[in-house]
Protein backbone atom coordinates (compact mmCIF):
# COMPACT_ATOMS: atom_id res chain seq x y z
CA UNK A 1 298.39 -36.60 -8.45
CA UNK A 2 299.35 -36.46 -11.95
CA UNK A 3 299.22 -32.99 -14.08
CA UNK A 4 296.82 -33.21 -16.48
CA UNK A 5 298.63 -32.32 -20.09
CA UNK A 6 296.84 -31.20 -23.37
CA UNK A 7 298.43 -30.87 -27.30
CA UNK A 8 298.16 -27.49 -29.08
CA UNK A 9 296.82 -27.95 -32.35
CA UNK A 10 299.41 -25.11 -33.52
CA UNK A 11 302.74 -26.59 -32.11
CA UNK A 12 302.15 -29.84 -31.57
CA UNK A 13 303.35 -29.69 -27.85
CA UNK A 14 301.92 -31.46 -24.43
CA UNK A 15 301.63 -28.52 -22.00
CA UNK A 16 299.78 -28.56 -18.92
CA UNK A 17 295.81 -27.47 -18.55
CA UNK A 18 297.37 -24.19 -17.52
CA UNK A 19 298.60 -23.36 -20.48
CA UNK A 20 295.58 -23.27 -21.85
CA UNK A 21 292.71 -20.33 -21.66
CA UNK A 22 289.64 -21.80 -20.30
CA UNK A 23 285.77 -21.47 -20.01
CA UNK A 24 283.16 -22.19 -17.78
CA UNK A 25 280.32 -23.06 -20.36
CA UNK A 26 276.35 -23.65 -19.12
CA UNK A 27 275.22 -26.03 -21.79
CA UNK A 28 271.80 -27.86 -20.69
CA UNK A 29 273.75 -31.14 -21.82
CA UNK A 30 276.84 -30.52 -19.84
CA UNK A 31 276.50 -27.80 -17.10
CA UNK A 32 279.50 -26.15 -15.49
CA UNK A 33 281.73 -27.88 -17.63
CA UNK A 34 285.33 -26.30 -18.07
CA UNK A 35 285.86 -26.14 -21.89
CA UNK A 36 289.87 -25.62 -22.69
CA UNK A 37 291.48 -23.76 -25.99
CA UNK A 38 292.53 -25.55 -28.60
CA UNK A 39 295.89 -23.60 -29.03
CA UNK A 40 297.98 -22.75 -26.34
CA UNK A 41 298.06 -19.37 -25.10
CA UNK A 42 301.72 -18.21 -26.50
CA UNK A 43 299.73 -19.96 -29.95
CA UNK A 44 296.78 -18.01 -29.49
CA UNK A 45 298.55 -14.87 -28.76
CA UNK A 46 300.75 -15.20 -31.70
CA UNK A 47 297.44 -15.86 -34.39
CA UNK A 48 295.57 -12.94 -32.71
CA UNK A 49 298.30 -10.94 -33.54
CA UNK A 50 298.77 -11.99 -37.06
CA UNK A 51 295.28 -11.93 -37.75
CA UNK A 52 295.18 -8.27 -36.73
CA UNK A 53 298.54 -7.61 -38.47
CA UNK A 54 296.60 -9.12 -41.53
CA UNK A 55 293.16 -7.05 -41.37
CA UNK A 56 294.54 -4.23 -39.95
CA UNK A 57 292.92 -2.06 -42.45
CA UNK A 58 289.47 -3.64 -42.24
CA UNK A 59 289.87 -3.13 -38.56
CA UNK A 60 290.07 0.77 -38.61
CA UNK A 61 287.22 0.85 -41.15
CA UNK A 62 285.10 -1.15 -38.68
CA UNK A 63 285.95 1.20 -35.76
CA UNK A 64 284.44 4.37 -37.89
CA UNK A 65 281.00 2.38 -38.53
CA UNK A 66 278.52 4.11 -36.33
CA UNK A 67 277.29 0.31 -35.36
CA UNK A 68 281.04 -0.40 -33.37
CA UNK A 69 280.59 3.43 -32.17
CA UNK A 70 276.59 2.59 -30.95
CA UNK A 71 278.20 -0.76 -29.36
CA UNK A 72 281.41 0.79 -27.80
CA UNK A 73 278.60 3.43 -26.16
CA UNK A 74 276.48 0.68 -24.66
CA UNK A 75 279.20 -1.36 -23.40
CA UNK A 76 280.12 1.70 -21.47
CA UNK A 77 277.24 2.48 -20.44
CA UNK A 78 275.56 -1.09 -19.38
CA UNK A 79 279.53 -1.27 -17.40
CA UNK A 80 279.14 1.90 -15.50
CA UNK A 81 275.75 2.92 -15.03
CA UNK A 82 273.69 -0.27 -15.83
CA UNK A 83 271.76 1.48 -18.43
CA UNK A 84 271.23 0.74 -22.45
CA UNK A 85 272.13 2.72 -25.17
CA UNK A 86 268.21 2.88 -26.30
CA UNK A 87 267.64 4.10 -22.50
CA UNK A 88 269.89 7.08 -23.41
CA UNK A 89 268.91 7.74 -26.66
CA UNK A 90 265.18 7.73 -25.27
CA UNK A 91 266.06 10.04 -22.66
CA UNK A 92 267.81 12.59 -24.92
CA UNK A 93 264.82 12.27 -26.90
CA UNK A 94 262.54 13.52 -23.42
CA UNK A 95 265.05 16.00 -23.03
CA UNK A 96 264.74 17.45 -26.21
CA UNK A 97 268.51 16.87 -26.50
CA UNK A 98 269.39 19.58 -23.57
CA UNK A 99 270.23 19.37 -20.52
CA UNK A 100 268.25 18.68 -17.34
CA UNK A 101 269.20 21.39 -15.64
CA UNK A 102 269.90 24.11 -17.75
CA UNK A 103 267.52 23.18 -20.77
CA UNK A 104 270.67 24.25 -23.08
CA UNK A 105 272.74 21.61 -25.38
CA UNK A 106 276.84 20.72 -24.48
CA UNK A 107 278.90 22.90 -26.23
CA UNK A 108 282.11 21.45 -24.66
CA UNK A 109 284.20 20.14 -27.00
CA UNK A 110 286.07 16.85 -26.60
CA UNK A 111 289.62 15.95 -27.46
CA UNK A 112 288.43 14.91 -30.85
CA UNK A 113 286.94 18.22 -31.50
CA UNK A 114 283.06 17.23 -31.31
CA UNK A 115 280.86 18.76 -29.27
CA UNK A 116 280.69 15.89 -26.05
CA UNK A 117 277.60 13.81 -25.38
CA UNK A 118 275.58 14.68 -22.26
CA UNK A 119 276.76 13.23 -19.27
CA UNK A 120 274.45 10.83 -17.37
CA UNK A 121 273.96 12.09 -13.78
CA UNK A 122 273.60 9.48 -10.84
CA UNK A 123 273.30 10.20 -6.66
CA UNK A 124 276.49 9.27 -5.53
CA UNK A 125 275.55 8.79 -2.37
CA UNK A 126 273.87 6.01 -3.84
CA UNK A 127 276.31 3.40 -4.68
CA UNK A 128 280.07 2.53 -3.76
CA UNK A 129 282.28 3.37 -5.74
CA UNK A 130 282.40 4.65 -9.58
CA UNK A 131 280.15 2.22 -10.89
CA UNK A 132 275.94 3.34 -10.38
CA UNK A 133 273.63 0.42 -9.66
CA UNK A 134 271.48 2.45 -12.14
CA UNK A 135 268.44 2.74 -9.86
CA UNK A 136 269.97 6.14 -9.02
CA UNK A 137 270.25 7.46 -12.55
CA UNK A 138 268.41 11.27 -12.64
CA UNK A 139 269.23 12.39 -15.94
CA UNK A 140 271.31 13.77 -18.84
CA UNK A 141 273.19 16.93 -17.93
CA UNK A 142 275.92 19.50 -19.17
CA UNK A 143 279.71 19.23 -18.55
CA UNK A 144 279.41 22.84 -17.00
CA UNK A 145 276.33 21.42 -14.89
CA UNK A 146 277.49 18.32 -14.28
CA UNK A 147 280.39 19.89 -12.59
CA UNK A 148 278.06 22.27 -10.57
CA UNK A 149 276.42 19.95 -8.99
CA UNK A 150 279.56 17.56 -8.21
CA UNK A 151 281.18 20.85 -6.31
CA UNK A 152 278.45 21.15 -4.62
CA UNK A 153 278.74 17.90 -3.57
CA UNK A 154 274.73 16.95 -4.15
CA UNK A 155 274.22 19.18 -0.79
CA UNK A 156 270.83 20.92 -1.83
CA UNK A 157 271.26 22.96 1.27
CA UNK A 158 274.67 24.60 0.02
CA UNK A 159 273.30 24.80 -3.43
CA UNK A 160 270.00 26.83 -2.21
CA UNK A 161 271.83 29.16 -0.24
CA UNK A 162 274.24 29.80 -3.41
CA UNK A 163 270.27 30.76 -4.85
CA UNK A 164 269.69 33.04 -1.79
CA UNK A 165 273.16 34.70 -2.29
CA UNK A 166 272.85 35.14 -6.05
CA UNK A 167 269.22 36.41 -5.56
CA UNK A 168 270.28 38.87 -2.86
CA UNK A 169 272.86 40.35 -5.34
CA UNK A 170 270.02 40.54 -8.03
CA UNK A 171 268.02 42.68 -6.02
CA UNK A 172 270.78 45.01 -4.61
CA UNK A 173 271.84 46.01 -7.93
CA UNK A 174 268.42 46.61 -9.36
CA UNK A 175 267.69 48.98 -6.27
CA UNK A 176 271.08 50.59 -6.73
């Protein structure tokens, strides 16, 4: 069987279908049709990089906007716990911007100095691996909460006789 060969519109050159990136596009017209680049990939690689050699500076100023910021946020949140931005921002809003547990804001800082965002809790018993299915989604919590729990490992048991032990110590001292 002969290889199939395409021409780059950049270089002029017959290269194989390989050479090319490709899609799988689901047109009504033409479903599950493989659609192929127009420039190779070496071609491609090379504009991509001149075009962001070229608008380098525009490119920074579009990373401050708070509208790449609000997209970057949802993008990581749809990936890893299958939840929107608006379902965050609607559940701070329940929360009165604290946290679940606590009822106090984050004060940790992050590595760019700001004060973090609260951290969405999920069961992790729930679903393998990192990613949540995002039926198991309880809430916004703390750093310093969020870290409570995960020692404790979710085990309510441990965590209610940490209760017992810290109540036994509040009424010692107040007898004493």
């Amino acid at each position: 069987m002969e290889e199939v060969l395409k021409i780059c519109r950049t270089c002029g050159e017959s290269k194989p279908l390989s050479e090319f990136s490709s899609t799988l596009r689901k047109r009504v017209r033409t479903p599950n049709r493989i659609c192929y680049a127009s420039d190779c990939k070496p071609c491609a690689s090379k504009r991509s990089y001149q075009h962001q050699k070229d608008n380098w500076a525009q490119h920074v100023a579009y990373r401050q906007t708070d509208a790449y910021k609000r997209g970057q946020k949802d993008g990581w949140l749809r990936l890893n716990y299958n939840k929107s931005v608006e379902w965050y921002e609607s559940k701070m809003a329940e929360q009165g911007s604290v946290c679940a547990i606590c009822h106090k804001p984050e004060t940790r800082l992050g590595s760019n100095g700001k004060i973090k965002a609260l951290a969405v809790d999920h069961d992790h018993k729930c679903c393998a691996g990192e990613r949540s299915c995002g039926k198991c989604v309880r809430g916004l919590i703390c750093e310093s909460c969020n870290h409570a729990i995960g020692n404790f490992e979710d085990n309510q048991t441990t965590i209610n006789a940490s209760i017992a032990y810290l109540k036994s110590y509040q009424l010692s001292s107040v007898l004493e």
